[in-house]
Protein backbone atom coordinates (compact mmCIF):
# COMPACT_ATOMS: atom_id res chain seq x y z
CA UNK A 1 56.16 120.50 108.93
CA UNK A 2 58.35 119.80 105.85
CA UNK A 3 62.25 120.90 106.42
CA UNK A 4 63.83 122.66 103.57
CA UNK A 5 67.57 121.81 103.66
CA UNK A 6 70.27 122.52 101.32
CA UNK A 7 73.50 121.00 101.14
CA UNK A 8 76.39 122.67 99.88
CA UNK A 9 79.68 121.31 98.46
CA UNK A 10 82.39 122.31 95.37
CA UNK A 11 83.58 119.65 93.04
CA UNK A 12 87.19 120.64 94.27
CA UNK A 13 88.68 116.69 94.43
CA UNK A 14 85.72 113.93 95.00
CA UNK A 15 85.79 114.01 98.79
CA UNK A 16 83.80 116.99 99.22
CA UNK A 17 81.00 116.39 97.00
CA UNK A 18 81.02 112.57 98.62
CA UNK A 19 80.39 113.74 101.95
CA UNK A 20 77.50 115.96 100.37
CA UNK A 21 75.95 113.04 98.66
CA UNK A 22 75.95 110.97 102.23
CA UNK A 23 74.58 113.53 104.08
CA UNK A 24 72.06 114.06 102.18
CA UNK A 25 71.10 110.35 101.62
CA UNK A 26 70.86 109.90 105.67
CA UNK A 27 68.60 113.20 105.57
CA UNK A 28 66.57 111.09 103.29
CA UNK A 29 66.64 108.14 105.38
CA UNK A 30 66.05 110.41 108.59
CA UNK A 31 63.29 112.58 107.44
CA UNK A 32 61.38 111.41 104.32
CA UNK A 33 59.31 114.20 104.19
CA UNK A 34 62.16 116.99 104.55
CA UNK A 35 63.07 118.50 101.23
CA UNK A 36 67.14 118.00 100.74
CA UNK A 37 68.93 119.98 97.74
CA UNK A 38 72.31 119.41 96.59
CA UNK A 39 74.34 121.73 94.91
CA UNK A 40 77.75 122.11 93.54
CA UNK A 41 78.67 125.68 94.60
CA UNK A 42 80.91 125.75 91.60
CA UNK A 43 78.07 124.99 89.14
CA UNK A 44 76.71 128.19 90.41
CA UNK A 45 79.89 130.33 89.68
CA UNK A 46 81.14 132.35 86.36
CA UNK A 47 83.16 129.88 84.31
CA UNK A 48 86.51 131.30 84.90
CA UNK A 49 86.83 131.46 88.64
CA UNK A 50 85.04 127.55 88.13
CA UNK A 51 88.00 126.62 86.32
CA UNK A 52 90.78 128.30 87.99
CA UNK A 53 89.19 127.13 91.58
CA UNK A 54 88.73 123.57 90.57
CA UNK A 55 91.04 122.93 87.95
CA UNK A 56 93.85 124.58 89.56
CA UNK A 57 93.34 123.22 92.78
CA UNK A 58 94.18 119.53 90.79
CA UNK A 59 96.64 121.16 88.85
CA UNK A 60 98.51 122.04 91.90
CA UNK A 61 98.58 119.01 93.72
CA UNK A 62 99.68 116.85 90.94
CA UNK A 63 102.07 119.31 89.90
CA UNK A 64 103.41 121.22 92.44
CA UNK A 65 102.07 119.24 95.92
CA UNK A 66 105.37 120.72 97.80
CA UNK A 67 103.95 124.38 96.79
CA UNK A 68 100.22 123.63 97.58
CA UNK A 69 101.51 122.24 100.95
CA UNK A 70 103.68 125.67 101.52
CA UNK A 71 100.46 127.55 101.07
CA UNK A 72 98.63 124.94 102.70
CA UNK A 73 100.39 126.17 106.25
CA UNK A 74 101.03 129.47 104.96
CA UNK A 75 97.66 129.98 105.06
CA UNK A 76 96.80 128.01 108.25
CA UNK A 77 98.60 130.43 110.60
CA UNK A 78 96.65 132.98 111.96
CA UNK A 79 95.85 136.24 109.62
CA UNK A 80 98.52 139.10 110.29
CA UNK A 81 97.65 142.41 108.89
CA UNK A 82 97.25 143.01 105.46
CA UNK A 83 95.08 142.11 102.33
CA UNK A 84 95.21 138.55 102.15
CA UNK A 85 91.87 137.38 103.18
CA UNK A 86 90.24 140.60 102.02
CA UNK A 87 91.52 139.76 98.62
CA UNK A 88 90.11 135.84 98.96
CA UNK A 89 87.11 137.52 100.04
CA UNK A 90 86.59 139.60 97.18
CA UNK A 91 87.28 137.57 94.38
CA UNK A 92 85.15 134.83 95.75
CA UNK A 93 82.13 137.18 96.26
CA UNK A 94 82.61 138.30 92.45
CA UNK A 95 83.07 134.64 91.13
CA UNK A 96 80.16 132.80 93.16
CA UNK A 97 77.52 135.46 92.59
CA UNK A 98 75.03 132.68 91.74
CA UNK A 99 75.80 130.96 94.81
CA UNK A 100 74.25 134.48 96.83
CA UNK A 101 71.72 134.50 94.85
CA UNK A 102 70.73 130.62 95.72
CA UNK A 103 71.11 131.57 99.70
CA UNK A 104 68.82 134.69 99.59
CA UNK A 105 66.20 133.45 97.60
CA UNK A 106 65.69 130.21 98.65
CA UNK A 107 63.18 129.16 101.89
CA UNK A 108 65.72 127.40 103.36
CA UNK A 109 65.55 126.15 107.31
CA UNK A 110 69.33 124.69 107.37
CA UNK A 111 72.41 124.97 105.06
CA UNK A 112 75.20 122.04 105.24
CA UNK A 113 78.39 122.68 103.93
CA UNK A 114 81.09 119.90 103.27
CA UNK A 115 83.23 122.73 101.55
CA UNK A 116 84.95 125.83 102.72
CA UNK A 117 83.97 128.41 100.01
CA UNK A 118 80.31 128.65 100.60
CA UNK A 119 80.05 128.81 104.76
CA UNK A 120 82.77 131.96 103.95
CA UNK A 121 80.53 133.72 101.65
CA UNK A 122 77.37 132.61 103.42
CA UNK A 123 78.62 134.15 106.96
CA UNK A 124 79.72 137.55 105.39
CA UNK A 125 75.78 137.59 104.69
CA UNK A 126 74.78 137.14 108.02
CA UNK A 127 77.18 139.36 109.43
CA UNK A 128 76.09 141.77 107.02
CA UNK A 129 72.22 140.93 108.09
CA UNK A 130 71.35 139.88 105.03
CA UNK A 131 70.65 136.21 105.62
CA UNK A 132 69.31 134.45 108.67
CA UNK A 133 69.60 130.51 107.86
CA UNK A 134 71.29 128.08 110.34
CA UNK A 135 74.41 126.22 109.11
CA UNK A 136 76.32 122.98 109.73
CA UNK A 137 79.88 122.72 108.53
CA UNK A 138 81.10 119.33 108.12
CA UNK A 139 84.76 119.22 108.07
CA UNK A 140 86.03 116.65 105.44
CA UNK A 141 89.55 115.60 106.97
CA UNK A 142 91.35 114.35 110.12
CA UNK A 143 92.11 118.01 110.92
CA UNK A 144 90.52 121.49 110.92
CA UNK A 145 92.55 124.09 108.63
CA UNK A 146 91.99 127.83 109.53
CA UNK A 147 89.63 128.40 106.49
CA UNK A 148 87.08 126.12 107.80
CA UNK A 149 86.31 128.80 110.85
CA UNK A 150 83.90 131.07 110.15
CA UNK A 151 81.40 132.90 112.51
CA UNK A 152 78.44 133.29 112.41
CA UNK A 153 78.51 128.81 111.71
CA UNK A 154 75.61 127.32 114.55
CA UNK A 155 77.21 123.53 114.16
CA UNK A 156 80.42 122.13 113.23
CA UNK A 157 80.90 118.48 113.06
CA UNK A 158 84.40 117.40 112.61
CA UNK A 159 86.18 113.96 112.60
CA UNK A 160 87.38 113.69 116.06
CA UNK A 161 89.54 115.51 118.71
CA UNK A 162 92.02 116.93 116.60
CA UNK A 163 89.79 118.95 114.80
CA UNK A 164 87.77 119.75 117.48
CA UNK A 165 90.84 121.32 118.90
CA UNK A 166 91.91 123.07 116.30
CA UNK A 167 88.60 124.95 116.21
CA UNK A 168 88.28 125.84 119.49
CA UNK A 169 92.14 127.38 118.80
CA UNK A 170 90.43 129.07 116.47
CA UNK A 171 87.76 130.95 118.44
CA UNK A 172 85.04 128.76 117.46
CA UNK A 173 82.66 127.67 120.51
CA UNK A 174 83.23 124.70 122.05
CA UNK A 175 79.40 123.44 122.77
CA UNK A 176 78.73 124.19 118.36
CA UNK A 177 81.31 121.50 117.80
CA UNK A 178 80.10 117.39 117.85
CA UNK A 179 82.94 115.22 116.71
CA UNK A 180 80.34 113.32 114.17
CA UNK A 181 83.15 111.28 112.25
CA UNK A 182 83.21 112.09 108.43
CA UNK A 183 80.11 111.39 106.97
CA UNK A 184 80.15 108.25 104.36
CA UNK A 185 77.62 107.11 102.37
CA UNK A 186 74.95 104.95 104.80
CA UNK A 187 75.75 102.19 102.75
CA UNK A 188 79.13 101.72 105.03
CA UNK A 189 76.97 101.48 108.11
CA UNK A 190 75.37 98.23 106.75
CA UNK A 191 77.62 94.85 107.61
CA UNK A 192 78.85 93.25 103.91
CA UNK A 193 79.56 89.71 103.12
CA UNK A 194 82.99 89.69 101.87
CA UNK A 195 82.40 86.34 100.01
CA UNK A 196 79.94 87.79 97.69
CA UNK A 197 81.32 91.03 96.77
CA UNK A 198 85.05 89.13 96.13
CA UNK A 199 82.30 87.21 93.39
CA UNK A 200 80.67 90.13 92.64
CA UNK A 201 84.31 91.39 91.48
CA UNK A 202 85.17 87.72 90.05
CA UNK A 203 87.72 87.39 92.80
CA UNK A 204 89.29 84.10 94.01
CA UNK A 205 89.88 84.45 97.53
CA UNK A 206 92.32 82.10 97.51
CA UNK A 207 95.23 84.89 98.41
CA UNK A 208 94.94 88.17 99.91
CA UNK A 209 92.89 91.05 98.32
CA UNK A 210 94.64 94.55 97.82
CA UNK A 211 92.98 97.18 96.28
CA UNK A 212 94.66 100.63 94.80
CA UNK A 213 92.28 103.31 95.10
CA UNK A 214 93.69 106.64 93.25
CA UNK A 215 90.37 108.94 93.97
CA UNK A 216 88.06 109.96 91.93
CA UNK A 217 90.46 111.75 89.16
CA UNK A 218 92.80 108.77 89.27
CA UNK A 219 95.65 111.68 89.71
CA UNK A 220 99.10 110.37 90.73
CA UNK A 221 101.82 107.80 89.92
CA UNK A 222 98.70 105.24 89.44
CA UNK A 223 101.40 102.87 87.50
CA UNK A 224 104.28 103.46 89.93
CA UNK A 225 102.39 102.31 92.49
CA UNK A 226 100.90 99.36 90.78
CA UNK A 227 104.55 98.14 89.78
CA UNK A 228 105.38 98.41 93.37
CA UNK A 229 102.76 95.92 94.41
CA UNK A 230 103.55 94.12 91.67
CA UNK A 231 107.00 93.56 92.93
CA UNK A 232 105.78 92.24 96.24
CA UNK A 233 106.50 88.72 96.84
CA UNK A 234 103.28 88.19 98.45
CA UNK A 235 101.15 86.31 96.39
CA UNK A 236 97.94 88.64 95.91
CA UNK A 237 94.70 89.75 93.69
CA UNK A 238 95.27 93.10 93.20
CA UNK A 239 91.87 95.83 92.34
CA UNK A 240 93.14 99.16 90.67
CA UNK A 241 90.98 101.89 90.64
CA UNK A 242 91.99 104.30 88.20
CA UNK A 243 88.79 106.65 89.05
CA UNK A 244 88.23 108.97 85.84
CA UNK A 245 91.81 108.69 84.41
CA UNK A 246 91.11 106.80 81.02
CA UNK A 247 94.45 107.10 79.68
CA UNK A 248 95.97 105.24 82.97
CA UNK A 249 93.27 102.55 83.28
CA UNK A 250 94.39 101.73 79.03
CA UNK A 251 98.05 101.86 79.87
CA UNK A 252 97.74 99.34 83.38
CA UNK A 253 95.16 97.18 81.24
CA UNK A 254 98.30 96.57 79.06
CA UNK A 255 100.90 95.73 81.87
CA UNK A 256 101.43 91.69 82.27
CA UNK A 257 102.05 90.76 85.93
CA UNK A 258 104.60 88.38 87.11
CA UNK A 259 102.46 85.01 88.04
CA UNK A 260 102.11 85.45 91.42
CA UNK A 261 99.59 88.06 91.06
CA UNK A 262 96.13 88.47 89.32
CA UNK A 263 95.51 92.13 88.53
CA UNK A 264 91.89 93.64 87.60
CA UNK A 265 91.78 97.28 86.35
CA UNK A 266 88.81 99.51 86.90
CA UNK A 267 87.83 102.91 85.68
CA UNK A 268 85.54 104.94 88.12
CA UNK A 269 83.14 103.14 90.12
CA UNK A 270 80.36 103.53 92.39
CA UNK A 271 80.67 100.37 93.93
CA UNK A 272 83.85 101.33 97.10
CA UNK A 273 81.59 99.73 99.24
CA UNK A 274 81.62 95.98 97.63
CA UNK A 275 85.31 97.03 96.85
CA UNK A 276 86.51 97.82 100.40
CA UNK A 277 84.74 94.75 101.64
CA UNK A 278 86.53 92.48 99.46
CA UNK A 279 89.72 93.88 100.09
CA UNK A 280 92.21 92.98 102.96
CA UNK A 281 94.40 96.04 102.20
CA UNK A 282 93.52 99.30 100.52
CA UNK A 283 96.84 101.20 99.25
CA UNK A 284 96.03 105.05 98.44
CA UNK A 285 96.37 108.51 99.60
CA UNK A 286 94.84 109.85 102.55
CA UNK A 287 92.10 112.04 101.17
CA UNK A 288 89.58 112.80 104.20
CA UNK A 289 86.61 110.56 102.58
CA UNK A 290 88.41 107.86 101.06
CA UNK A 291 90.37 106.91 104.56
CA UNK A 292 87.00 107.71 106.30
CA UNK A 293 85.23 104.94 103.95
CA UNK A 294 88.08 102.63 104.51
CA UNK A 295 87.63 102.84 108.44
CA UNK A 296 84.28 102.58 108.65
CA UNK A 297 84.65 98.97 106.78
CA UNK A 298 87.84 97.97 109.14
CA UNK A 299 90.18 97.85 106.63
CA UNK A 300 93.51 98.60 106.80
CA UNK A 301 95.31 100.73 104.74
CA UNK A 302 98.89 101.11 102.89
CA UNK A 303 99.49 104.82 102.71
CA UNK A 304 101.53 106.43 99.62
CA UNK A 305 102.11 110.00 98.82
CA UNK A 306 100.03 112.18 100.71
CA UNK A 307 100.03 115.43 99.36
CA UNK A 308 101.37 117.74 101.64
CA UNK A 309 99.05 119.54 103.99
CA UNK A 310 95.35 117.91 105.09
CA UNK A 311 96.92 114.32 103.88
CA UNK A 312 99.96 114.44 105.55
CA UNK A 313 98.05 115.30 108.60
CA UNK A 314 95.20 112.43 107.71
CA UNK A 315 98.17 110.16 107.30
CA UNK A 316 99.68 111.12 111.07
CA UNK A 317 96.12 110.33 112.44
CA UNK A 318 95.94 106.68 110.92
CA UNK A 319 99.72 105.87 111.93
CA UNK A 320 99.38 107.08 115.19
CA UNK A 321 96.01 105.25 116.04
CA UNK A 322 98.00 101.74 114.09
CA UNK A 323 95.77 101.45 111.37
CA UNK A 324 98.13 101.58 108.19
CA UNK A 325 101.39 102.09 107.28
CA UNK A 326 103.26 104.05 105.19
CA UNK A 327 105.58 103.78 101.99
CA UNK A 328 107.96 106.17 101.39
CA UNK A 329 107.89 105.71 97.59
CA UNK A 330 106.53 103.29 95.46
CA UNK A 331 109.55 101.48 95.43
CA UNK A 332 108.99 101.42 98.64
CA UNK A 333 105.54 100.20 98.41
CA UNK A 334 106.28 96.50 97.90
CA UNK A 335 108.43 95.49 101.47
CA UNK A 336 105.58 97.39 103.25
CA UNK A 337 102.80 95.47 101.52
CA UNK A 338 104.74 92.66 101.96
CA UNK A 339 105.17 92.94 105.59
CA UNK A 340 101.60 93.33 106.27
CA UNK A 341 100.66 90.74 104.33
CA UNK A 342 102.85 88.28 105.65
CA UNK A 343 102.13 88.69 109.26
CA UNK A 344 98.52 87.69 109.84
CA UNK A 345 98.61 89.06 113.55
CA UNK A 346 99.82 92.73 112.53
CA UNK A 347 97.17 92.58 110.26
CA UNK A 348 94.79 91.66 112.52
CA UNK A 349 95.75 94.21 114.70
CA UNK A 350 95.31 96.94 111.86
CA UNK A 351 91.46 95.69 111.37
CA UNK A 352 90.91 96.62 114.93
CA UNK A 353 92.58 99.65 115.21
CA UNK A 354 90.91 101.12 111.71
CA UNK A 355 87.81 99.63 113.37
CA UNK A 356 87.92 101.46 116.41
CA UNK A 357 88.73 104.66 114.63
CA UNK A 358 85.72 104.00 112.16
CA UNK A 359 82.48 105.69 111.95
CA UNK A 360 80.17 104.26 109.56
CA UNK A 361 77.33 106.11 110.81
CA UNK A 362 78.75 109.80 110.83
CA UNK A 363 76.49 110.64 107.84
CA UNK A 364 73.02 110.12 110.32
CA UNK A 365 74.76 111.91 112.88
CA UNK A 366 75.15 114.97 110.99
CA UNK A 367 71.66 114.70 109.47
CA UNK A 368 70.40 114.62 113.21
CA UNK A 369 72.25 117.63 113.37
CA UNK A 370 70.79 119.41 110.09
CA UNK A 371 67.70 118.32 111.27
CA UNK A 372 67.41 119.54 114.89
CA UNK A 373 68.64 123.40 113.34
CA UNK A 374 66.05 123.08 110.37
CA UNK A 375 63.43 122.31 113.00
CA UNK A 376 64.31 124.96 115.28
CA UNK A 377 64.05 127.18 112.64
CA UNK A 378 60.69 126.08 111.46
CA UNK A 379 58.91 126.04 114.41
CA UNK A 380 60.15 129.71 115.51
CA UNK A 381 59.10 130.90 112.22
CA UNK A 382 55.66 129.35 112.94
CA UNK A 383 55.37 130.74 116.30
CA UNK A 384 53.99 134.19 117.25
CA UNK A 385 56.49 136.96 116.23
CA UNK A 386 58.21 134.17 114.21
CA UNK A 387 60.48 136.24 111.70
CA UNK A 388 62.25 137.95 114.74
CA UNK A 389 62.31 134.41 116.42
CA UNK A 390 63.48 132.54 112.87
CA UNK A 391 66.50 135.49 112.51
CA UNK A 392 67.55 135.09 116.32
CA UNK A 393 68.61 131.38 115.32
């Protein structure tokens, strides 16, 4: 019995379509025979509600993050009469058409969703009786925000007790949540030898290794932050990741450091794993993935920025549990780096704590999770009086 499961995400940020990508490699690696698809809801959508979705959410967070995190918690209070979600509603049916048309005519035995717009759309077509498939929501940060809860949703897996909490505040069913972790690749589950990927990288070793991650669309004040590590006293080989920002990985490739450091500047790479292994600090903003990726390798983490909203509450998470700290600015940046640095025992203390608050197997969790609904599914289609069984599910 082959398993037909598709997995869901929007290329709103990297995050979400990161967590896709590992969920649907530990499928792979769970099931070989199961049939996984992965699709970016967006690429399904009419072109202008693509662009204003994705575009604008990046827009908005570079440009205005103190606005984005007013509607952020504007947004995660509960619904008071009016047209508000209606309206959300409504324009999403009429810009993700495609997306409707992928859930009713596919065979599908589970949907995963690592994004928010498709479980919405999806549900309204099971409450409507439409649609009959299973679905697994994984939520992609430290907390659950109020558009994440959607009913009819058989499985949420969420990062730990926070969210948990929040969607049980929310109505949704305590025994359909499992706190999973965030799923990262399955690479992260596999021990790395930090020797070889510092070579790999044409490290030295011979002083502490900080990397700058600045996501996937290197958005951000990539080169403020770089000049605040640069003005560290802490001697240090310093990784910047400029993701997909060309312009900013030219400009840094210009900047001479003082002596003390060595600086290497990267574009986008597919190669976090090696990175984070290398690395005795990461410095970056708290998207959901990237600090999930960083935990599940112990490694501690310099925190700068967060945008207001699902960072700032990512950032409370990691600060509370002691593993990172936090720079007010990136003037800031360099006494905080410097502090960490210098104290081999705080340090150590961070591994542990980002350690124990890791989860590098969340990604075969959740497949285990996919898998148990897609099976379920299957088998009471297969079984006498199977279509009323399959739609009960």
């Amino acid at each position: 019995m082959n398993e037909n499961v598709l997995v869901l995400h929007a290329s709103v940020g990297a995050g979400h379509a990161r967590a896709a990508q590992a969920v649907a490699a530990a499928l792979a690696l769970e099931d070989p025979d199961a049939r996984v698809v992965t699709v970016d809801a967006l690429d399904l959508a009419r072109p202008l509600f693509r662009r204003a979705y994705g575009g604008g959410y990046l827009k908005l967070v570079e440009k205005a993050p103190s606005l984005f995190g007013l509607l952020f918690d504007l947004t995660d209070r509960a619904p008071r009469r009016g047209c508000g979600d209606a309206l959300r509603r409504a324009l999403q049916r009429w810009g993700a058409a495609g997306l409707l048309d992928l859930l009713e005519s596919g065979r599908w035995d589970a949907v995963v969703h690592t994004h928010f717009l498709a479980p919405e759309l999806a549900c309204a077509l099971r409450r409507a009786g439409a649609w009959s498939v299973p679905q697994l929501v994984a939520v992609t940060d430290f907390d659950a925000h109020r558009i994440w809860a959607h009913a009819p949703v058989e499985r949420y897996c969420v990062a730990g007790p926070l969210a948990a909490a929040s969607l049980r505040r929310r109505g949704v069913p305590a025994d359909s949540i499992r706190e999973t972790g965030i799923p990262v690749a399955p690479a992260f589950s596999v021990p790395a030898d930090r020797a070889a990927a510092r070579r790999a990288f044409g490290l030295s070793g011979a002083g502490p290794v900080v990397v700058q991650s600045s996501g996937g669309h290197g958005v951000g004040p990539v080169e403020e932050v770089l000049r605040g590590l640069l003005a560290s006293g802490a001697p240090s080989e310093i990784v910047v990741v400029c993701g997909r920002n060309e312009e900013a990985r030219r400009r840094l490739a210009r900047l001479r450091p003082p002596s003390r450091h060595r600086v290497t500047v990267l574009g986008f790479t597919e190669r976090m794993r090696e990175l984070m292994a290398a690395a005795d600090l990461l410095v970056t903003k708290p998207g959901g993935l990237t600090v999930s990726e960083a935990l599940a390798c112990g490694l501690p983490m310099a925190l700068i920025r967060p945008i207001p909203g699902q960072e700032e509450r990512n950032a409370d998470v990691l600060l509370e549990n002691g593993a990172a700290v936090r720079a007010a600015s990136p003037a800031a940046l360099a006494g905080a780096v410097e502090g960490v640095l210098s104290d081999e025992a705080h340090l150590a203390a961070m591994r542990r704590a980002a350690r124990a608050l890791g989860r590098p197997r969340a990604a075969f969790a959740v497949a285990r999770e996919a898998l148990g609904l897609a099976r379920g599914r299957a088998r009471a289609a297969a079984s006498p009086g199977g279509a009323f069984a399959a739609a009960a599910i």
